[in-house]
Structure formats: C-alpha cells, structure tokens
C-alpha atoms as a PDB file:
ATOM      1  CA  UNK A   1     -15.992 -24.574 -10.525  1.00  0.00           C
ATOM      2  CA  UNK A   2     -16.448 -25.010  -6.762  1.00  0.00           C
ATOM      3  CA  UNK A   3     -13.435 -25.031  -3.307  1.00  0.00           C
ATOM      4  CA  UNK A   4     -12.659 -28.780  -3.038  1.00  0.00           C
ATOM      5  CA  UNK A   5     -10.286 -29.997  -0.801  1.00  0.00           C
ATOM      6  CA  UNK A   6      -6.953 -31.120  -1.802  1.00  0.00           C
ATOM      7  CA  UNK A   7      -5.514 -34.515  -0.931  1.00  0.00           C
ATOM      8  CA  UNK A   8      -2.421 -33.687  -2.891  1.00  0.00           C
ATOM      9  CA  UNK A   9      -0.338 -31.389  -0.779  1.00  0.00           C
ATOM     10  CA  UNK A  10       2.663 -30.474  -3.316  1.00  0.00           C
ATOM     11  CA  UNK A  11       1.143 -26.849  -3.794  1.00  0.00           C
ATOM     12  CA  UNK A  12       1.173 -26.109  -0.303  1.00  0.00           C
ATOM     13  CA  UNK A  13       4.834 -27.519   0.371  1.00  0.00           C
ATOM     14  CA  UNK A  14       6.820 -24.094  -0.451  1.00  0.00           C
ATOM     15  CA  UNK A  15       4.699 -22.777   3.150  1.00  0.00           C
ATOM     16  CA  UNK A  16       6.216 -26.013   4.936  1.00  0.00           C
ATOM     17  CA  UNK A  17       9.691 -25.147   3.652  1.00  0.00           C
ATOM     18  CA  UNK A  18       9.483 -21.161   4.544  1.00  0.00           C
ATOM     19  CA  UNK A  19      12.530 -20.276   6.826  1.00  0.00           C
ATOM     20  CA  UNK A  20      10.719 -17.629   8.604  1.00  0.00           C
ATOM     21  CA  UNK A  21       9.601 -17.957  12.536  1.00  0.00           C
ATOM     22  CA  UNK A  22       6.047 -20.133  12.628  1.00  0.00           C
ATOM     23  CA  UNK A  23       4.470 -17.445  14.576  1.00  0.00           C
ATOM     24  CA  UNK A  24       5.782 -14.838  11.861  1.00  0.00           C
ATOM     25  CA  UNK A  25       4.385 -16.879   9.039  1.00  0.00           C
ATOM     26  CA  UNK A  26       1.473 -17.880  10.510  1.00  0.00           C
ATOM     27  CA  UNK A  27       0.521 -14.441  11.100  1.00  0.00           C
ATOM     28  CA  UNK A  28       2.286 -12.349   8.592  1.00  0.00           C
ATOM     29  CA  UNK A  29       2.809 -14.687   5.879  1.00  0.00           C
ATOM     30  CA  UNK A  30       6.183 -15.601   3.948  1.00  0.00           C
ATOM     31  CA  UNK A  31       8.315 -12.952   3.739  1.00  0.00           C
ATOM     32  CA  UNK A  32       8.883 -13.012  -0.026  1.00  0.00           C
ATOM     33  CA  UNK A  33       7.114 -10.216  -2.109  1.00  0.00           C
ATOM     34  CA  UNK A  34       7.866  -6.909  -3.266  1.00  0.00           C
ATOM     35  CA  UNK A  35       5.392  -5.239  -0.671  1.00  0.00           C
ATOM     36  CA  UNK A  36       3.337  -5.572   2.007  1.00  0.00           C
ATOM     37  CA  UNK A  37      -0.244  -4.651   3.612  1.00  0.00           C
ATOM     38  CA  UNK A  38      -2.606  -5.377   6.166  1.00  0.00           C
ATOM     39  CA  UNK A  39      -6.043  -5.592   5.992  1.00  0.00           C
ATOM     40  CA  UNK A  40      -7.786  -4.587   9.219  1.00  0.00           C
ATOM     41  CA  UNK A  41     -10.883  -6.121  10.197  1.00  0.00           C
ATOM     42  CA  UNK A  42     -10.847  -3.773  12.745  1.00  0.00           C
ATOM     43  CA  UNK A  43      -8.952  -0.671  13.542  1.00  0.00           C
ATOM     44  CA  UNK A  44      -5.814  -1.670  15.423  1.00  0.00           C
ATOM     45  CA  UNK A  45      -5.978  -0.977  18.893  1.00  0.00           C
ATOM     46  CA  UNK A  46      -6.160   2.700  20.504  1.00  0.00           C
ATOM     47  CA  UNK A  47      -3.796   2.229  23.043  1.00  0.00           C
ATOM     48  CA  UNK A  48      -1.345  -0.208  24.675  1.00  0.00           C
ATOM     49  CA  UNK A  49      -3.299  -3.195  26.379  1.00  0.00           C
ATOM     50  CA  UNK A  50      -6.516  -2.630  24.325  1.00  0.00           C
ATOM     51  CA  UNK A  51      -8.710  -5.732  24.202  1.00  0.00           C
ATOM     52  CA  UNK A  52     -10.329  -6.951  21.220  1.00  0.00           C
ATOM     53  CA  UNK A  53     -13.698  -7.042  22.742  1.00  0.00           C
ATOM     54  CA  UNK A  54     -13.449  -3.186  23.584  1.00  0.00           C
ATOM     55  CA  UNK A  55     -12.741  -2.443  19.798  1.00  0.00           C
ATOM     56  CA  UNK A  56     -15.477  -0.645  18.041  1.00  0.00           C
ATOM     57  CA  UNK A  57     -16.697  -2.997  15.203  1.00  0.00           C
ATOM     58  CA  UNK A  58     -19.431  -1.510  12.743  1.00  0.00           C
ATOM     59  CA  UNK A  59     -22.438  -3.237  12.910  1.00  0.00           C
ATOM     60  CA  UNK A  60     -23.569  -2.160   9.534  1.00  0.00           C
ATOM     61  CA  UNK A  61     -20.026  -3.553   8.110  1.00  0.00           C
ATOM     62  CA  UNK A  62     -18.672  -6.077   6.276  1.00  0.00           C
ATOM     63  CA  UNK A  63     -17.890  -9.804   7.708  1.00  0.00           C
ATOM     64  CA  UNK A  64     -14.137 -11.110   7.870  1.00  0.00           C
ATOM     65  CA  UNK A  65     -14.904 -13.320   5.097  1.00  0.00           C
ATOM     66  CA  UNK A  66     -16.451 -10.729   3.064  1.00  0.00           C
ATOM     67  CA  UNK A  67     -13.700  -7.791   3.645  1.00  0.00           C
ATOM     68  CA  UNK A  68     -11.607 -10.666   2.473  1.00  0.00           C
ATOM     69  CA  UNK A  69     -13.501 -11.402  -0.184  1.00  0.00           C
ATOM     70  CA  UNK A  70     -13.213  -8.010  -1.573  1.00  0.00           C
ATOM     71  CA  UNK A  71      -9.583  -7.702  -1.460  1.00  0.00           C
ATOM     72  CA  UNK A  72      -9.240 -10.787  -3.308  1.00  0.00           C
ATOM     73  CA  UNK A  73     -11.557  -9.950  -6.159  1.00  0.00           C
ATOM     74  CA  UNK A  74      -8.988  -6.780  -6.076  1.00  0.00           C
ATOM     75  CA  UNK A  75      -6.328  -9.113  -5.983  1.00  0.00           C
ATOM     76  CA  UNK A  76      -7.537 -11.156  -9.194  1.00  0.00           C
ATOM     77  CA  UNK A  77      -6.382  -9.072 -11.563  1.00  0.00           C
ATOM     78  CA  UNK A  78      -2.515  -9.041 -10.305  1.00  0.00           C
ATOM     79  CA  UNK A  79      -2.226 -13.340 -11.032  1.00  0.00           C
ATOM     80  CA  UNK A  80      -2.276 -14.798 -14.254  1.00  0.00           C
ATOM     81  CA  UNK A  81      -3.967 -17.867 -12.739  1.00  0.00           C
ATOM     82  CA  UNK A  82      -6.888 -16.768 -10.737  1.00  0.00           C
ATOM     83  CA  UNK A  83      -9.066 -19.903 -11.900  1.00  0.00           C
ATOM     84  CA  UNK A  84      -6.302 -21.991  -9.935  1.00  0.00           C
ATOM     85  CA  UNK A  85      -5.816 -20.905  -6.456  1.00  0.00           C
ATOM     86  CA  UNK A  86      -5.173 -22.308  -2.883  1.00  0.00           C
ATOM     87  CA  UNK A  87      -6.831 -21.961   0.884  1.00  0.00           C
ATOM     88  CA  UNK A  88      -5.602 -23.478   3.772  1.00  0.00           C
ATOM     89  CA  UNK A  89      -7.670 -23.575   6.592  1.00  0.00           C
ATOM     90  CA  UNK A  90      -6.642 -24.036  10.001  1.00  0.00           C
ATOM     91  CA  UNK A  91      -7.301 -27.909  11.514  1.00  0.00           C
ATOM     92  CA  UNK A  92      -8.417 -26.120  14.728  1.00  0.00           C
ATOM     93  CA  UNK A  93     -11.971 -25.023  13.457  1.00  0.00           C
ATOM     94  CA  UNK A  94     -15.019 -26.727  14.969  1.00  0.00           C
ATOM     95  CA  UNK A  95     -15.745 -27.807  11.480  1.00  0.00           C
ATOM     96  CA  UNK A  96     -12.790 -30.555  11.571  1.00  0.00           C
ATOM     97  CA  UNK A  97     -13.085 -33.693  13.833  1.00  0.00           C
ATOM     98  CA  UNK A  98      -9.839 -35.070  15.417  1.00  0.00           C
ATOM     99  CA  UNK A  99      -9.891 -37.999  13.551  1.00  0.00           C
ATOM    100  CA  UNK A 100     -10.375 -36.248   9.764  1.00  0.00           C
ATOM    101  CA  UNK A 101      -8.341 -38.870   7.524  1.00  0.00           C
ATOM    102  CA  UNK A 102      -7.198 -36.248   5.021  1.00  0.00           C
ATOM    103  CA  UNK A 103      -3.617 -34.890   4.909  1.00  0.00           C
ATOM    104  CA  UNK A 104      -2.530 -31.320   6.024  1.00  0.00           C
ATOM    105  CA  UNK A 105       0.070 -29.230   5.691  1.00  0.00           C
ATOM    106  CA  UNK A 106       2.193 -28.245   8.742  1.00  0.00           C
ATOM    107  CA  UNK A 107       4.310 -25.628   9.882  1.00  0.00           C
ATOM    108  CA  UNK A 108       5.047 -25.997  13.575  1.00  0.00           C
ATOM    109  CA  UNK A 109       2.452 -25.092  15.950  1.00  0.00           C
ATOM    110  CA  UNK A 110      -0.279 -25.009  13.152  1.00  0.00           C
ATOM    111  CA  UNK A 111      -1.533 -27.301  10.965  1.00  0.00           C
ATOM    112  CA  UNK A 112      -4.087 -27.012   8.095  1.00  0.00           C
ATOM    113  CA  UNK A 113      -6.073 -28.403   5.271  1.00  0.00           C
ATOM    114  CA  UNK A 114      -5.734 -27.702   1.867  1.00  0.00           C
ATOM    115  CA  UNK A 115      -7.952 -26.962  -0.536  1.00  0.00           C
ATOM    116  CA  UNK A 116      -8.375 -25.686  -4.013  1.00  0.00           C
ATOM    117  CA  UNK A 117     -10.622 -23.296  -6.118  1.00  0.00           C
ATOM    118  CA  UNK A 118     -10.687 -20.303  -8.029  1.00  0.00           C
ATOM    119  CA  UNK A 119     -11.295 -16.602  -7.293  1.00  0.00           C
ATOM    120  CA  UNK A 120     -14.271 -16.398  -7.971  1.00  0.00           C
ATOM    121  CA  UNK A 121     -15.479 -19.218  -5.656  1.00  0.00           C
ATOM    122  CA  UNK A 122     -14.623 -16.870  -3.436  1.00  0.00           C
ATOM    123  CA  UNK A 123     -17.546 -14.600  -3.790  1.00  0.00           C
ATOM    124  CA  UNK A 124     -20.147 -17.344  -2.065  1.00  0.00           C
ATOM    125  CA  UNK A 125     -16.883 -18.828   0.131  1.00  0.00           C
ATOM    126  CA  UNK A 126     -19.275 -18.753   3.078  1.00  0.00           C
ATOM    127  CA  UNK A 127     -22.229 -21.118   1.294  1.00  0.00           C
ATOM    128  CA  UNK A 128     -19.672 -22.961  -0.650  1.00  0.00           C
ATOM    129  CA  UNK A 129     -17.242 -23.941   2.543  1.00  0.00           C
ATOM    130  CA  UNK A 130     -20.517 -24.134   5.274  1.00  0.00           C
ATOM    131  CA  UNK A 131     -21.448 -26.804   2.118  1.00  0.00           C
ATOM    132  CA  UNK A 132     -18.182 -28.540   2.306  1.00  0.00           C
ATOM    133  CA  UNK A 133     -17.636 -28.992   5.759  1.00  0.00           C
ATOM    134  CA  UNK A 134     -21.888 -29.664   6.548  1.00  0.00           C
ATOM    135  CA  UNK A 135     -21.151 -27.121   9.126  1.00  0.00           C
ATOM    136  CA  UNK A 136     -22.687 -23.238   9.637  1.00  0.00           C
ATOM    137  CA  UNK A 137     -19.674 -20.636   9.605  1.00  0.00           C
ATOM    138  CA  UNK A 138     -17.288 -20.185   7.004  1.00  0.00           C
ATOM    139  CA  UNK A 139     -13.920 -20.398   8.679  1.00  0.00           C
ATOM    140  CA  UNK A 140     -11.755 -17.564   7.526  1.00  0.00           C
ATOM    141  CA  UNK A 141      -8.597 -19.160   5.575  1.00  0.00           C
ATOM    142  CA  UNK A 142      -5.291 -19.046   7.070  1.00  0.00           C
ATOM    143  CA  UNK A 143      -3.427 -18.500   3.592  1.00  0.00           C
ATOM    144  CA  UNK A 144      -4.811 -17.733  -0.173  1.00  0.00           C
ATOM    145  CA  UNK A 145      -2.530 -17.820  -2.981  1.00  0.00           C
ATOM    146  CA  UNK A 146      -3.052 -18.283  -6.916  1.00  0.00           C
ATOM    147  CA  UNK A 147      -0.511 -21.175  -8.625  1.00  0.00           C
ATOM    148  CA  UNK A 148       1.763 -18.372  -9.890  1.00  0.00           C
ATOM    149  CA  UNK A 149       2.653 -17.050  -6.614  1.00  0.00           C
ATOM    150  CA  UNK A 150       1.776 -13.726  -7.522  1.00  0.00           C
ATOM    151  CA  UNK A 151       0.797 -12.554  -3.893  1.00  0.00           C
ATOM    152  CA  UNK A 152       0.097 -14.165  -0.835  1.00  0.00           C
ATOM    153  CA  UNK A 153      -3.010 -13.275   1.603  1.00  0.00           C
ATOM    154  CA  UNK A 154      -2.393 -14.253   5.508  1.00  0.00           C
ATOM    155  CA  UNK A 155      -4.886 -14.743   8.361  1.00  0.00           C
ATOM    156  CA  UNK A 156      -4.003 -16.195  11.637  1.00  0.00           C
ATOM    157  CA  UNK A 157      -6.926 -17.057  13.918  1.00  0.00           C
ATOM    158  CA  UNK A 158      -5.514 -14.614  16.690  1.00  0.00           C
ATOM    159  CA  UNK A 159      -4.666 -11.376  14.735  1.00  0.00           C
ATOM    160  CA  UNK A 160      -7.561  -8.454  13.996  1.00  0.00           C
ATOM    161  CA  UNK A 161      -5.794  -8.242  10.609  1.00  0.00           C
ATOM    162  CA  UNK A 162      -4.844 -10.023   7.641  1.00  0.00           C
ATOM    163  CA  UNK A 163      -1.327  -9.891   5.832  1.00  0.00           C
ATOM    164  CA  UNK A 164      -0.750  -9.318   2.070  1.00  0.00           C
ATOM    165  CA  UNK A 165       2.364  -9.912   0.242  1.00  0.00           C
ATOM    166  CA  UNK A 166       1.886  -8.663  -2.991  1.00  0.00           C
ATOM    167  CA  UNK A 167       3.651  -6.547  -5.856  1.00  0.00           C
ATOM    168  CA  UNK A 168       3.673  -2.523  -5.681  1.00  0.00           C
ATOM    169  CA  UNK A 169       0.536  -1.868  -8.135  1.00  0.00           C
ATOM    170  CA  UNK A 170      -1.356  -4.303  -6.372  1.00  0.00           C
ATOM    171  CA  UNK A 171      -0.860  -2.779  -2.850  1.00  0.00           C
ATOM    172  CA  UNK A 172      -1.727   0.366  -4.062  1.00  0.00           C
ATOM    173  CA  UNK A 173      -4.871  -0.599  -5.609  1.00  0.00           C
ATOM    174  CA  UNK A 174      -5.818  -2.695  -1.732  1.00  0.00           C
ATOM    175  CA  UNK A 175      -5.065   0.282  -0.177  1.00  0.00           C
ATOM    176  CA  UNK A 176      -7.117   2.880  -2.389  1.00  0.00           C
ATOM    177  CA  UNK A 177     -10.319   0.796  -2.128  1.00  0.00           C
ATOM    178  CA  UNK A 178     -12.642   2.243   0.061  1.00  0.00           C
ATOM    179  CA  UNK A 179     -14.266  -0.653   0.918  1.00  0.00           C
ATOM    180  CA  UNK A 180     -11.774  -2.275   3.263  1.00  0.00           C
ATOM    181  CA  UNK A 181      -9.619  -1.188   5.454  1.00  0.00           C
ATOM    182  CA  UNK A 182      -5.738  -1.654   4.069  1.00  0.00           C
ATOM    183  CA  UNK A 183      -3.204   0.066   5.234  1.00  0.00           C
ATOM    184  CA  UNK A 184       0.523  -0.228   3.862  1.00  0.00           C
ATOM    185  CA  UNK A 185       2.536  -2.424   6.291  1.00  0.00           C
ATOM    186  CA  UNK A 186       6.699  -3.066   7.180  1.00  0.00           C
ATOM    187  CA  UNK A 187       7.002  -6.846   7.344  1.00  0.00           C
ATOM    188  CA  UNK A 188      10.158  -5.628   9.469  1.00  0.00           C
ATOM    189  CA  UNK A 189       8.113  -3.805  12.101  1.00  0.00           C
ATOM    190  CA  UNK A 190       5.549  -5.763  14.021  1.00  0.00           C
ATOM    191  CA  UNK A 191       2.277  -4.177  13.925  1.00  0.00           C
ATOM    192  CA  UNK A 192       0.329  -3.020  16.854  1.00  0.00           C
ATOM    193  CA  UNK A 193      -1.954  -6.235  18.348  1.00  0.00           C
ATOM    194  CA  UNK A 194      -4.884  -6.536  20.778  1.00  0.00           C
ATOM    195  CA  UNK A 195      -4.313  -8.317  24.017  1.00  0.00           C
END
C-alpha cells in the first residue's frame, strides 16, 4: 500500500471537535491518553532565550522525518490497526498551492490535508510524499494516528519536538530506545521552547 490523500475527512473530524486551546493541540496534541512524551529533535534549549539556530544538531544524526519514523515503527506494535493510519500535513508547506481543490481539516489558526496509509509507508515517507506532492522535501506531518486511536503523534511546524499521547507500555518502550531522543513529558506543564 502507498500514503494517498484523503478527500473524505470523517477520520480527521474528532481533531476539529477537540476542546483544547489550538495552539495546545497544534503543538501538543489532544489531551486524551493515558501518558505522554516528547520526542526531541533536538535537545531543548540550554538556557532561557536560546535560539534554535544556536542548538547543537548532530550532523551524523537522524532527519526529523526519520527520528519520526523510528518512533512510529515503535509505535506499531501498541495499535491493532497499523495498516490503517492517518497524517495530516500542514496547508502551509511549499508543496501546496493556494488554490489546491482538496478539502482540509481545520482547527483555528491551522489548517491541513489529510491523508491515509499504513505504518509501514512510513519507512520511505520521504520518497513516497516528495512522490505525491512532485515536490523535493518530505514535510514532517502535523498529526499521525492509527483508526483505533491507540496513540496520537504531534508535530507543529514551530516546536523542536514532537508530542506523543500514548498508553504507559508504549511510552516506556519510546523512551528506552536509544535511537531517538524521548523523554517522558506533563501535558500539564509546558515544556521548555526555543525563541
């Protein structure tokens, strides 16, 4: 199977209905899981009034897409439908013009398209999406989430991190793979950001 995009947006309407702040959800996801993580493309900042640009980024390291990429192959095992699975992807990428005639999603301030796939599309997301959109560079998605709602991945085009709502044994397993960087997180305590 390969990512198409969705023009049927019912999958995606539970995001639209969330009650939580649009800047919360768009950057820590729905508040409605068991626990919570954050997976840091790069460390968080050193001190107060950091920039981004000053961060120290391993050269030798993984992409966004492909730190992603890992922690959703992680994440496979913790749905029951991993063959069926959703990506939104912000409208604001280069990739879209204005005047693209599918639907989206919206929360306010953010709007997206939907698309559909399954987890292991994820593996070649970069080829597969660049393939897609006739574009070079993958955008990261915004929000992942199998059918069953069995965890939630978040990644707002302004944060260095992404969120993950997920169940106990999952966040345990995220946070004990050495291959990413996922660190337990409060969804009642806002993390530290880059300015």
């Amino acid at each position: 199977m390969s990512i198409t995009r969705c023009v049927d947006l019912s999958a995606a309407r539970w995001l639209e209905q969330r009650n939580e702040n649009w800047s919360r959800l768009a950057a820590r996801g729905p508040v409605a899981f068991d626990t919570y993580a954050r997976l840091r493309f790069i460390p968080d900042p050193a001190y107060p009034g950091q920039r981004e640009g000053d961060a120290r980024r391993d050269p030798e390291g993984l992409s966004d897409n492909e730190q992603l990429g890992v922690v959703l192959a992680d994440l496979a095992r913790y749905t029951g439908t991993p063959d069926d699975c959703y990506f939104c992807i912000w409208d604001g990428w280069p990739s879209f013009t204005a005047g693209d005639p599918l639907p989206k999603i919206s929360i306010p301030n953010r709007d997206y398209f939907l698309f559909h796939g399954t987890l292991a599309d994820v593996a070649d997301w970069d080829a597969q999406v660049e393939a897609l959109l006739g574009d070079i560079g993958a955008p990261t998605p915004a929000f992942v989430w199998p059918a069953d709602h069995a965890w939630c991945v978040t990644c707002d085009i302004d944060p260095h991190f992404a969120s993950i709502g997920a169940g106990p044994d999952a966040i345990d397993r995220l946070v004990a793979d050495p291959r990413v960087d996922v660190v337990v997180d409060d969804p009642d305590t806002e993390p530290p950001y880059y300015y």
